[in-house]
Each structure stands twice: as C-alpha cells, then as structure tokens.
PDB file of N, CA and C in Angstrom:
ATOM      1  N   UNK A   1       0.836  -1.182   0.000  1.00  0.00           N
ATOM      2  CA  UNK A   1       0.000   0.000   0.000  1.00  0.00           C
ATOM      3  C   UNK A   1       0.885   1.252   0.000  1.00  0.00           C
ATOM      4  N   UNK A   2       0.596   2.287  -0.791  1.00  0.00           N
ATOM      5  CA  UNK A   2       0.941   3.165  -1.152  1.00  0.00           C
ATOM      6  C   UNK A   2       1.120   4.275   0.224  1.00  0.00           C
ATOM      7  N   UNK A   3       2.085   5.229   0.516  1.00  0.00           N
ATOM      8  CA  UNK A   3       2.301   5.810   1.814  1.00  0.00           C
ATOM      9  C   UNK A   3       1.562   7.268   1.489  1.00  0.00           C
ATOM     10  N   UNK A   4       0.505   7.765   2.039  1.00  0.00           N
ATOM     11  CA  UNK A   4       0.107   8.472   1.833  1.00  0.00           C
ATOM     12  C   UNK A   4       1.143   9.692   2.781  1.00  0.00           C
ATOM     13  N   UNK A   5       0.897  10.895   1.579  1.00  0.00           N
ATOM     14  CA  UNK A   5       2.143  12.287   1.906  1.00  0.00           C
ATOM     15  C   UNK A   5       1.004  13.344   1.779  1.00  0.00           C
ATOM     16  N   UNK A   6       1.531  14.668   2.442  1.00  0.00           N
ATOM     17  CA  UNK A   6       0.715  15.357   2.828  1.00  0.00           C
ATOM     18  C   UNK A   6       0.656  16.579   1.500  1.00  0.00           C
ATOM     19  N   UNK A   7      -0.507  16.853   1.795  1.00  0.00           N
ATOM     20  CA  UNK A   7      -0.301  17.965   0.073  1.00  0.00           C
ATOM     21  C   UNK A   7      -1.699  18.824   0.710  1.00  0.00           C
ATOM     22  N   UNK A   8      -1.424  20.151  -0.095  1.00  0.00           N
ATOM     23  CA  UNK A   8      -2.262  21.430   0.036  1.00  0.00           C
ATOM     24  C   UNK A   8      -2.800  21.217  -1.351  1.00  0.00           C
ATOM     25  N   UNK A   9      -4.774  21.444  -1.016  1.00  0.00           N
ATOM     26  CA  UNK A   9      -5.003  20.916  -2.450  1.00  0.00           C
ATOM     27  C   UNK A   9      -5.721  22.179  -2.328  1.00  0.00           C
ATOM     28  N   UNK A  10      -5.531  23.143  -3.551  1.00  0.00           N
ATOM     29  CA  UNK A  10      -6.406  23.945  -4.271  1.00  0.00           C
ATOM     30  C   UNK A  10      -7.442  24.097  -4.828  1.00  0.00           C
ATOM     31  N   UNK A  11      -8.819  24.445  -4.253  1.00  0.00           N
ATOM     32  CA  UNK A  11      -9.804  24.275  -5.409  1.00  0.00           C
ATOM     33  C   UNK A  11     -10.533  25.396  -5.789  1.00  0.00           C
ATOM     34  N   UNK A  12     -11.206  25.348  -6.513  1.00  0.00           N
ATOM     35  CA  UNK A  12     -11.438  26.540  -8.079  1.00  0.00           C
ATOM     36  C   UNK A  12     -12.801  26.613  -7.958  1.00  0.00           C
ATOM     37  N   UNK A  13     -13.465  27.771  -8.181  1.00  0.00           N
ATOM     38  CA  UNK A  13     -14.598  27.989  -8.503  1.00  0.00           C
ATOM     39  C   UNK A  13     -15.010  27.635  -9.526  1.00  0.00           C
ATOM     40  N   UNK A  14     -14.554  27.785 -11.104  1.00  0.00           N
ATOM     41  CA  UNK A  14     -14.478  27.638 -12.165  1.00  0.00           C
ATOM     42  C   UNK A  14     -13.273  26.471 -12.989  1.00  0.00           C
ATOM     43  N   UNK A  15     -13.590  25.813 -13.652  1.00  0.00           N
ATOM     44  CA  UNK A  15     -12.601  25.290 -14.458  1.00  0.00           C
ATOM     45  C   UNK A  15     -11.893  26.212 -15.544  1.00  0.00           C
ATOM     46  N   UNK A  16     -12.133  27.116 -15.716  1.00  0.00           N
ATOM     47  CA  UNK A  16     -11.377  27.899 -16.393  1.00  0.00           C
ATOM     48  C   UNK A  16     -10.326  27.967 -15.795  1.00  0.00           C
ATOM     49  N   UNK A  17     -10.513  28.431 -14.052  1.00  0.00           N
ATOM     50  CA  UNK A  17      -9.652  29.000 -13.002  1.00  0.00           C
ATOM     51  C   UNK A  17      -8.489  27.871 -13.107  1.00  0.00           C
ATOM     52  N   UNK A  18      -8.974  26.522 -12.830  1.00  0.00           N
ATOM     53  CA  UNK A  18      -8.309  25.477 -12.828  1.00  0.00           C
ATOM     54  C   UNK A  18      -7.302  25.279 -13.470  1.00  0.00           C
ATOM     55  N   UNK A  19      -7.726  25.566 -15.031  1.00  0.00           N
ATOM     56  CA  UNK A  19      -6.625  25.161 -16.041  1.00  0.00           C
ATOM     57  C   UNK A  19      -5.511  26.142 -15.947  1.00  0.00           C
ATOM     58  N   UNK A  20      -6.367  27.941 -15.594  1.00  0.00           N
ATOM     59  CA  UNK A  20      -5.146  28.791 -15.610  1.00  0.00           C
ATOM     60  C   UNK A  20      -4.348  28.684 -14.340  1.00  0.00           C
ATOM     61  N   UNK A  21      -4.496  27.844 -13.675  1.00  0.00           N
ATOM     62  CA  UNK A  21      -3.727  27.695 -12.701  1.00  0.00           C
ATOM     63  C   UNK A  21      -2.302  26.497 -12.949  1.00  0.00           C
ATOM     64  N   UNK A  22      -3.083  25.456 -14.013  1.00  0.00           N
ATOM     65  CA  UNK A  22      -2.426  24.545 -14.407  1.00  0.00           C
ATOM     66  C   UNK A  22      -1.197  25.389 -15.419  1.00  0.00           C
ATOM     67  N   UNK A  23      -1.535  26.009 -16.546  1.00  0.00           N
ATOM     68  CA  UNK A  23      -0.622  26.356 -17.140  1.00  0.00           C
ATOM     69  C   UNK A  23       0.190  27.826 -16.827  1.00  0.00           C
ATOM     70  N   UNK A  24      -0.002  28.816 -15.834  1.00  0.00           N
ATOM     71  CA  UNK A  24       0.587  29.542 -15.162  1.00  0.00           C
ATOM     72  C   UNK A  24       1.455  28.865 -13.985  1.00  0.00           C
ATOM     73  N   UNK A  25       1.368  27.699 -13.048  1.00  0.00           N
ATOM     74  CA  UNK A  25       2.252  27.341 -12.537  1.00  0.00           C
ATOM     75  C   UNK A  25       3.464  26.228 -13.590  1.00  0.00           C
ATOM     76  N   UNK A  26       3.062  25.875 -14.488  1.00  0.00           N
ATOM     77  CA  UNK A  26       4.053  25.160 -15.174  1.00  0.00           C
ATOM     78  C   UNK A  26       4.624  25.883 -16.411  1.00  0.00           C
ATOM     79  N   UNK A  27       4.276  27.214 -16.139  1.00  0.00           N
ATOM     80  CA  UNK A  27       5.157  28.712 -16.986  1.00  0.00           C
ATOM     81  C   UNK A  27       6.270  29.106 -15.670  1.00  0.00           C
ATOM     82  N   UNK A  28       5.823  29.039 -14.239  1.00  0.00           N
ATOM     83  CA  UNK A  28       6.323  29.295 -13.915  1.00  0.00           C
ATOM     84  C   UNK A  28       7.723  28.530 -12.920  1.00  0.00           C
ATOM     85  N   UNK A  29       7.321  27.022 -13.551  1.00  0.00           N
ATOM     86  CA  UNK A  29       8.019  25.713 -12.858  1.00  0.00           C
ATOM     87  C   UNK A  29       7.618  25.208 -11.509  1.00  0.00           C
ATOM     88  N   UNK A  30       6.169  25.715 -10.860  1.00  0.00           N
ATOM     89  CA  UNK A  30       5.839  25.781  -9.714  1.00  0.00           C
ATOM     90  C   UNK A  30       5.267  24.303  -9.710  1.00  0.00           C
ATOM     91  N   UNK A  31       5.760  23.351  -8.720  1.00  0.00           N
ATOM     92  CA  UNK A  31       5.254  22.217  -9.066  1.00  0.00           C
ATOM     93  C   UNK A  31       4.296  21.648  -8.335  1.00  0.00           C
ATOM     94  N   UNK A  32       3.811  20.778  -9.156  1.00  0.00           N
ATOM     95  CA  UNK A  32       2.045  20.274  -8.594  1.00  0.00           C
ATOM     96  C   UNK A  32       1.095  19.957  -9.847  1.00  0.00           C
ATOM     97  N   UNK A  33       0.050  19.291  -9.567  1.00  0.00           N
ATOM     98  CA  UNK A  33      -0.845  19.038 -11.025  1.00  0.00           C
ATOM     99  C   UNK A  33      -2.234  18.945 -10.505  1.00  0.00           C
ATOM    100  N   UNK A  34      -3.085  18.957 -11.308  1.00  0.00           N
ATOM    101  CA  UNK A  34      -4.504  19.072 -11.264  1.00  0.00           C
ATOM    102  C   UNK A  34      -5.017  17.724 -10.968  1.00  0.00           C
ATOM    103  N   UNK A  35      -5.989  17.139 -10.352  1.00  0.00           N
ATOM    104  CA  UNK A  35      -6.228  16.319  -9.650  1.00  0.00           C
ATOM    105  C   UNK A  35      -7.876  16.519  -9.485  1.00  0.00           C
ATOM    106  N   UNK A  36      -8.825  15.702  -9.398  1.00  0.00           N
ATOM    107  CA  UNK A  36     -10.278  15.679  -9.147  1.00  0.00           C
ATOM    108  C   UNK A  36     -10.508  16.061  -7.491  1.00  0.00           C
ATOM    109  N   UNK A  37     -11.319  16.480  -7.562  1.00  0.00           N
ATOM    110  CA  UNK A  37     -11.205  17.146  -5.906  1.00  0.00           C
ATOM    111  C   UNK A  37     -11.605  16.101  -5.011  1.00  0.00           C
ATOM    112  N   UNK A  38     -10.709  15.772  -4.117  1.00  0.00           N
ATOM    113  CA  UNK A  38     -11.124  14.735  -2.737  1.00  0.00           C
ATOM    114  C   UNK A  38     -12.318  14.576  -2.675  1.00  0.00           C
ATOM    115  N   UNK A  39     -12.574  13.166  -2.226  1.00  0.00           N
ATOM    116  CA  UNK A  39     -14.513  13.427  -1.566  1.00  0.00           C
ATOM    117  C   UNK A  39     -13.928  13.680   0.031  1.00  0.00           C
ATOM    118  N   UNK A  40     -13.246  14.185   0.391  1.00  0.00           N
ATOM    119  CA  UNK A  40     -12.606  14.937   1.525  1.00  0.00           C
ATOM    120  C   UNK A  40     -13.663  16.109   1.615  1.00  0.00           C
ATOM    121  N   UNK A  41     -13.441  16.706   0.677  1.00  0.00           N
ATOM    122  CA  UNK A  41     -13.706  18.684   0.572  1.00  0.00           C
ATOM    123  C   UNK A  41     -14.661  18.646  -1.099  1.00  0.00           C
ATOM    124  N   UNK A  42     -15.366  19.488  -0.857  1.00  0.00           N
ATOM    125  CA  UNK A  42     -16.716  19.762  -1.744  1.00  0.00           C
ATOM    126  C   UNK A  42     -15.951  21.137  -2.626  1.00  0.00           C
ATOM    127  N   UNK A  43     -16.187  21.146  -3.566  1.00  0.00           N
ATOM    128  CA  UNK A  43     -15.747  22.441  -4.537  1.00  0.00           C
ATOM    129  C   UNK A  43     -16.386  22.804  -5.748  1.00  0.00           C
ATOM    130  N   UNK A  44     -16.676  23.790  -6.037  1.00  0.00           N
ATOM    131  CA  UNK A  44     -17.239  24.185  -7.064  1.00  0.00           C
ATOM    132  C   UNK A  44     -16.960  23.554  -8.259  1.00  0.00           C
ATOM    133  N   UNK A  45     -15.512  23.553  -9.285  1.00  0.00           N
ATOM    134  CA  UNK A  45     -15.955  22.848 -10.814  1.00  0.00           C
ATOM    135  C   UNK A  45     -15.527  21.762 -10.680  1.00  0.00           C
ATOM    136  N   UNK A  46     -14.731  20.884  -9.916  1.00  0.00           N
ATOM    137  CA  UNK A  46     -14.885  19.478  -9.450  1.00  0.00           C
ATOM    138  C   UNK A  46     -13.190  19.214  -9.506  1.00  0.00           C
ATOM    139  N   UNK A  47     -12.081  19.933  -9.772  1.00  0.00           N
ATOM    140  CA  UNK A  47     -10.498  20.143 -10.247  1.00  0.00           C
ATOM    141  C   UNK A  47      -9.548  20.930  -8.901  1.00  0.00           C
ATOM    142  N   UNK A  48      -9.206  20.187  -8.817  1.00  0.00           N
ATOM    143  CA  UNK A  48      -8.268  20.603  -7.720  1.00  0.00           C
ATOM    144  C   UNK A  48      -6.698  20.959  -8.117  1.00  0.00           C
ATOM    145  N   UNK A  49      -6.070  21.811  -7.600  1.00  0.00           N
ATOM    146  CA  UNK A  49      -4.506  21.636  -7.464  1.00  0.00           C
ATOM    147  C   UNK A  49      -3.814  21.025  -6.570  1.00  0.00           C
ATOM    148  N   UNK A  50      -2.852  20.139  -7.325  1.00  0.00           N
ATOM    149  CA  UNK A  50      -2.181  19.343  -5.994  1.00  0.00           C
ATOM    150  C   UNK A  50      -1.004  19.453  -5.647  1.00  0.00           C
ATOM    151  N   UNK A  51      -0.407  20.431  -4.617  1.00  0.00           N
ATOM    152  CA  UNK A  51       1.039  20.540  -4.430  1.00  0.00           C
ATOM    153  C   UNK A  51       1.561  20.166  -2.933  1.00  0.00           C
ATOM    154  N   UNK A  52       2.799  19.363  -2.941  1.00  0.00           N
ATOM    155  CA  UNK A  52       3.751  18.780  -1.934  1.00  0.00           C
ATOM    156  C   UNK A  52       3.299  19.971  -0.992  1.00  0.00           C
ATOM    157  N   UNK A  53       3.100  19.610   0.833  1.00  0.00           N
ATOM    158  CA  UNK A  53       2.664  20.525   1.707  1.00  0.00           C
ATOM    159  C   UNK A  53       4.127  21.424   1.543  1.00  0.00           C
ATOM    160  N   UNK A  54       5.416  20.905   1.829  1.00  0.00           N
ATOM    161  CA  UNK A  54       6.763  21.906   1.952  1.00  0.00           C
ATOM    162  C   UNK A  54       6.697  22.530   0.518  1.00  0.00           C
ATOM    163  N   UNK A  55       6.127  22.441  -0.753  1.00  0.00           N
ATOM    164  CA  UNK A  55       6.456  22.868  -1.617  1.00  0.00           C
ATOM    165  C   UNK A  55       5.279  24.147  -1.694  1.00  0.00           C
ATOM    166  N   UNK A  56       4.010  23.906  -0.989  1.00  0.00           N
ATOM    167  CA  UNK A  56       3.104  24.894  -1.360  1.00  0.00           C
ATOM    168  C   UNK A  56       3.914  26.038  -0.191  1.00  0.00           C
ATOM    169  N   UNK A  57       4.438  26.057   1.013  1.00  0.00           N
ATOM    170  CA  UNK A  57       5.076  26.359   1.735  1.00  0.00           C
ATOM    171  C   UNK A  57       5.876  27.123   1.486  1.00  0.00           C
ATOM    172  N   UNK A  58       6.811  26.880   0.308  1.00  0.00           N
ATOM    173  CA  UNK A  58       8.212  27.477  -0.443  1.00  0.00           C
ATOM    174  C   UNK A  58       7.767  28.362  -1.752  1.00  0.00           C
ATOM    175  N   UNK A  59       6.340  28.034  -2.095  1.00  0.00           N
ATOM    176  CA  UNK A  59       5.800  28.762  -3.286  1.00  0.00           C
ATOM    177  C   UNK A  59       4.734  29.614  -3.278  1.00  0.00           C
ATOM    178  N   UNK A  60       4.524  29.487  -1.642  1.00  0.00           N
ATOM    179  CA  UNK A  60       3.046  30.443  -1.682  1.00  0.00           C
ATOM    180  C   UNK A  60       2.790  32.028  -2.216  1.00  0.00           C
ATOM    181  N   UNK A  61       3.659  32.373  -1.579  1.00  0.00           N
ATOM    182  CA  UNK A  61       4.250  33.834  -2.098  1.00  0.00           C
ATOM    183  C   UNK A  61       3.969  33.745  -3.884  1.00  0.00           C
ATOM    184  N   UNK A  62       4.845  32.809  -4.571  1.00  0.00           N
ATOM    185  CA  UNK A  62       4.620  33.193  -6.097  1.00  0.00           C
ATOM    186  C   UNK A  62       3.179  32.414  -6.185  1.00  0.00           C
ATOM    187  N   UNK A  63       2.468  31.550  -5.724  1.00  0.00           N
ATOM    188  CA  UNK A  63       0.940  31.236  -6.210  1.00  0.00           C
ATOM    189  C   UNK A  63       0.127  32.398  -5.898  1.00  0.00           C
ATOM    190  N   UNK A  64       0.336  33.396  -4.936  1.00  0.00           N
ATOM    191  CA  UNK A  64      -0.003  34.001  -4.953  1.00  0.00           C
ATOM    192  C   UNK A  64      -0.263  35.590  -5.833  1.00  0.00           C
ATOM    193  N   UNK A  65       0.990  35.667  -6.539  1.00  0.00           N
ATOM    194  CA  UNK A  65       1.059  36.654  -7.744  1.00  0.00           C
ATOM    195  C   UNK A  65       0.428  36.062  -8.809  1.00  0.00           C
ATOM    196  N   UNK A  66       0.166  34.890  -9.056  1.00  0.00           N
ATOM    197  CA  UNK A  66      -0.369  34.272 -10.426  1.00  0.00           C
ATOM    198  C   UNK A  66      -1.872  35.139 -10.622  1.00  0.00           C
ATOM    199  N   UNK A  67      -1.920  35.187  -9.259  1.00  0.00           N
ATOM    200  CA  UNK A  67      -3.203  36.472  -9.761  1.00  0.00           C
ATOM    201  C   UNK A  67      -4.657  35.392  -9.765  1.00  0.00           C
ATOM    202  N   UNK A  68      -4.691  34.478  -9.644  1.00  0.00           N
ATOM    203  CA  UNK A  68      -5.909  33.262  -9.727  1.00  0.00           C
ATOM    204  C   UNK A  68      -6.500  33.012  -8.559  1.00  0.00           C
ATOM    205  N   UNK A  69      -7.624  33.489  -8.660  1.00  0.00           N
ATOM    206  CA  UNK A  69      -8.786  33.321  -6.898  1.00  0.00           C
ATOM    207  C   UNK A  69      -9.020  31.468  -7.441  1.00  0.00           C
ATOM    208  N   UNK A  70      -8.657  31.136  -5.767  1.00  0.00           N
ATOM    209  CA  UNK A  70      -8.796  29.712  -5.712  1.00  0.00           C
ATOM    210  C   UNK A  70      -9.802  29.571  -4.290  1.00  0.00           C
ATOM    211  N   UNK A  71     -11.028  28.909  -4.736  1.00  0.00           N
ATOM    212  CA  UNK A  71     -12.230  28.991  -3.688  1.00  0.00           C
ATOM    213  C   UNK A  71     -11.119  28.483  -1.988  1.00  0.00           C
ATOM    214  N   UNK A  72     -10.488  27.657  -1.665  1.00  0.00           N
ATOM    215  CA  UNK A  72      -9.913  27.035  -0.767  1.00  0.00           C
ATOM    216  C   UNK A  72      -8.624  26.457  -0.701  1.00  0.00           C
ATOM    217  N   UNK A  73      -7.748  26.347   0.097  1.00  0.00           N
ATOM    218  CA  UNK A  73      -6.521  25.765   0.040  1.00  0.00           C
ATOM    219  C   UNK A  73      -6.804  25.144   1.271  1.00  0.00           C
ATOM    220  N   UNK A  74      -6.496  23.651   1.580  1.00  0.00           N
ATOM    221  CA  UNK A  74      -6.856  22.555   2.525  1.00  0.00           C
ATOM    222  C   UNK A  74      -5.484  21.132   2.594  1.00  0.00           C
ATOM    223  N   UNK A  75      -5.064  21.181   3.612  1.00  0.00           N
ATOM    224  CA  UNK A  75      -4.193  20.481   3.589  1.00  0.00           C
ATOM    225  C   UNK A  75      -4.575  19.182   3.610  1.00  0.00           C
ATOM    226  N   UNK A  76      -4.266  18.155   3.454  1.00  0.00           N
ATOM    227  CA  UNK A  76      -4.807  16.941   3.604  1.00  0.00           C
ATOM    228  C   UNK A  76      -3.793  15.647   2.947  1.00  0.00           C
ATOM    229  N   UNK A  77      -3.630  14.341   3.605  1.00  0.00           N
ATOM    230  CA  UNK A  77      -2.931  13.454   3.702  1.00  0.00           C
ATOM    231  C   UNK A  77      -3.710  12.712   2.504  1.00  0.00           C
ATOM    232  N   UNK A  78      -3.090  12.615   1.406  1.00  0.00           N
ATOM    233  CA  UNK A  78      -3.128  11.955   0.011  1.00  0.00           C
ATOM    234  C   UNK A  78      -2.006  11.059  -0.757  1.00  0.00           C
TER     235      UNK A  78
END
C-alpha cells in the first residue's frame, strides 16, 4: 500500500480558473498538477490543485502573484 504524503489541495470555482492555474504554474516551474477534488472537501468545478505541503510552503508567495482566486486551500494526507 501506497504511503500516503501530505499535500495542500487547491480548489477553483471555475474550471477555467483550474486550467489557468495549471498552465501559469508550469510557466512558472511551480510544481504540482490538477487532480479531481477529494470526496474529503466539496468544490465548485470538481479540479483541484495538488502541491507537496513543503512545496506549497516554499511557493506560496509566487501562487499568490499568479493572480488566480482559488475557492480554498486545505491540507490533507493523500
């Protein structure tokens, strides 16, 4: 069985939001990928972002200039 690691998952009001989140962090090498949203946490277009907890940690600052409203950021063991 697979070891579950801890990750900050992003979710989107919109799938638009989603994707520009997808291809603005991999313009900007920020790493993490899009992922269906946990049945953990409920979200609007159903797409989550999924980044390493130390990595959302080390990148928050630049996810944050990307300029993209993300309904929630939720940590959770995945």
């Amino acid at each position: 069985m697979r070891e579950k690691k801890d990750y900050m998952v992003l979710t989107f009001h919109t799938t638009t939001e989603a994707m520009e989140m997808e291809k603005k962090c991999g313009e900007q090498h920020i790493p993490g990928r899009l992922i269906p949203v946990p049945r953990a946490i409920t979200a609007g277009c159903g797409l989550a972002w999924r980044i390493p907890q130390a990595e959302y940690e080390r990148y928050q600052t630049a996810i944050g200039h990307l300029g993209i409203a993300f309904q929630q950021a939720v940590a959770l063991k995945l």
